[in-house]
C-alpha atoms as a PDB file:
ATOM      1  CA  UNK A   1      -8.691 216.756  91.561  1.00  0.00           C
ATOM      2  CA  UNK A   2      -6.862 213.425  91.127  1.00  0.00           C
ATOM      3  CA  UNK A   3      -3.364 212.302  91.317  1.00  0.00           C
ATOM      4  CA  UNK A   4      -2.179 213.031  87.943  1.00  0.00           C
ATOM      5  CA  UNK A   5      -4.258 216.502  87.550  1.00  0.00           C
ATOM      6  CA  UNK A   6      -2.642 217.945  90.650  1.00  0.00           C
ATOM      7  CA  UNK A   7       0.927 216.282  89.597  1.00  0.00           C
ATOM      8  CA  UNK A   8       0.613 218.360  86.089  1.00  0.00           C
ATOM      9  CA  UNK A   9      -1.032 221.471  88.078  1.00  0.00           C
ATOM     10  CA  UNK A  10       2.080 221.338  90.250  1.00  0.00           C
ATOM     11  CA  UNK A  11       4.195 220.839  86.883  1.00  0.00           C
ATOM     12  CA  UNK A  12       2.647 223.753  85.675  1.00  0.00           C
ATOM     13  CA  UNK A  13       3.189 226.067  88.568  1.00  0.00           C
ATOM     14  CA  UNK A  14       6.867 225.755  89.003  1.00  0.00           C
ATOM     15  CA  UNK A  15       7.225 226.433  85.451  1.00  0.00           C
ATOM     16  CA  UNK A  16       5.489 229.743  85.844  1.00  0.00           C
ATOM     17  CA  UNK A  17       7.314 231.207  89.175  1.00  0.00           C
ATOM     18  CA  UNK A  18      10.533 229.937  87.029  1.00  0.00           C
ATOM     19  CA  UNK A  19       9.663 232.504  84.435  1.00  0.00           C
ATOM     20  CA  UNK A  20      10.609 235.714  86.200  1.00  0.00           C
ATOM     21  CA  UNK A  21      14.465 234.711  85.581  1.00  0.00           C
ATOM     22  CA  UNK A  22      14.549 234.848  82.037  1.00  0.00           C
ATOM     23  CA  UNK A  23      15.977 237.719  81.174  1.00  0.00           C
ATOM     24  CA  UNK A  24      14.963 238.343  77.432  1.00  0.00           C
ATOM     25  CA  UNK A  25      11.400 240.061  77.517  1.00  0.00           C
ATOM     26  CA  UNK A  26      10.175 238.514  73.912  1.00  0.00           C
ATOM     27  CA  UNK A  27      11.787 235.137  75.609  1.00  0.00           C
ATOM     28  CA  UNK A  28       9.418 235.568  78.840  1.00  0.00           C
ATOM     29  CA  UNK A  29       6.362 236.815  77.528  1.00  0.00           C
ATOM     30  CA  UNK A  30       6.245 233.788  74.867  1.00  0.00           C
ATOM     31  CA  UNK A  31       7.102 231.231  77.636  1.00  0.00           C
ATOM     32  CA  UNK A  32       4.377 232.698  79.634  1.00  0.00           C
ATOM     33  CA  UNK A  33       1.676 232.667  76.697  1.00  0.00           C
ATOM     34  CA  UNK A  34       2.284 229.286  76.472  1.00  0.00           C
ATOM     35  CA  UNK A  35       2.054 228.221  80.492  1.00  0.00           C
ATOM     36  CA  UNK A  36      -1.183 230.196  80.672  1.00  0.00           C
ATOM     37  CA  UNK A  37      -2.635 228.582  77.875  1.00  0.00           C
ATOM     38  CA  UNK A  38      -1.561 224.989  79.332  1.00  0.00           C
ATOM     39  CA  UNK A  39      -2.952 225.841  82.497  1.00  0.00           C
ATOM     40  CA  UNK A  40      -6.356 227.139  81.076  1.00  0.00           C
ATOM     41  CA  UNK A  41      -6.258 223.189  78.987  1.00  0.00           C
ATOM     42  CA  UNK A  42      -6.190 222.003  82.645  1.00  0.00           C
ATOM     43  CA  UNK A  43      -8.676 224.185  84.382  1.00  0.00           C
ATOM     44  CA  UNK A  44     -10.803 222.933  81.044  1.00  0.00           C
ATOM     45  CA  UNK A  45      -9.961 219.368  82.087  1.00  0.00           C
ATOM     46  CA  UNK A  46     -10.112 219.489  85.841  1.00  0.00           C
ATOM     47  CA  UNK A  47     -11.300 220.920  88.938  1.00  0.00           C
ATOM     48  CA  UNK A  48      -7.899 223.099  90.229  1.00  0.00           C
ATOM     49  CA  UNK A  49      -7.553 223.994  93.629  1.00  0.00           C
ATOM     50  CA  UNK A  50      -8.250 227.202  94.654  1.00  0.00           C
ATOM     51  CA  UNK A  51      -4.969 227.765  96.320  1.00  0.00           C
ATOM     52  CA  UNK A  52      -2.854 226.367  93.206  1.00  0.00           C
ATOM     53  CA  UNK A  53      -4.807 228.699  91.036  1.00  0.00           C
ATOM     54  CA  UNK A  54      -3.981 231.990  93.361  1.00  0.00           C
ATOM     55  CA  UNK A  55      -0.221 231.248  93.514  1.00  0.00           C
ATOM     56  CA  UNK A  56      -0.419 230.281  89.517  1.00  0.00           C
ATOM     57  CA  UNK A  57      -1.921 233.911  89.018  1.00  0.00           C
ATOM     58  CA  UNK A  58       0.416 235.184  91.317  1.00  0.00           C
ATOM     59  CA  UNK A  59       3.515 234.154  89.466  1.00  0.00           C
ATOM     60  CA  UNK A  60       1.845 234.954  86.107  1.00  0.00           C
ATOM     61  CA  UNK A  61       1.631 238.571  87.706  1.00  0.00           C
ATOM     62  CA  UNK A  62       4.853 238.547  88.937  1.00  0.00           C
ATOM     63  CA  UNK A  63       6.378 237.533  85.323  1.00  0.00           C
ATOM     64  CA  UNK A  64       4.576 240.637  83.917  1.00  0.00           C
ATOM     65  CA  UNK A  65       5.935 242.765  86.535  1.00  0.00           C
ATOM     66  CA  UNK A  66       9.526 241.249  85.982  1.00  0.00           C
ATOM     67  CA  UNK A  67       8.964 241.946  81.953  1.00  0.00           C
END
């Protein structure tokens, strides 16, 4: 994974485990549509690491939960 993949996985991830405070459900699941479907452009485009792509999952469950 190089430099810039892992910079945008990061991105990525910190946008999802920001989700679970919006408080509008309509708002959340939208904003979570559109994180998953950027991070399945960069599993397309790269290699993720394992361990970014568990805690990715695990705040897209989380967000569901919260919704």
């Amino acid at each position: 994974m190089s430099a810039e993949d892992r910079s945008r996985a990061l991105d990525l991830l910190a946008r999802a485990e920001a989700l679970v405070t919006i408080a509008d459900p309509e708002e959340a699941t939208a904003a979570l549509s559109a994180t998953r479907l950027n991070w399945a452009e960069l599993q397309a485009d790269a290699e993720v690491d394992e361990a970014l792509s568990q805690r990715f999952d695990a705040a897209s469950d989380a967000v569901r939960e919260a919704i």
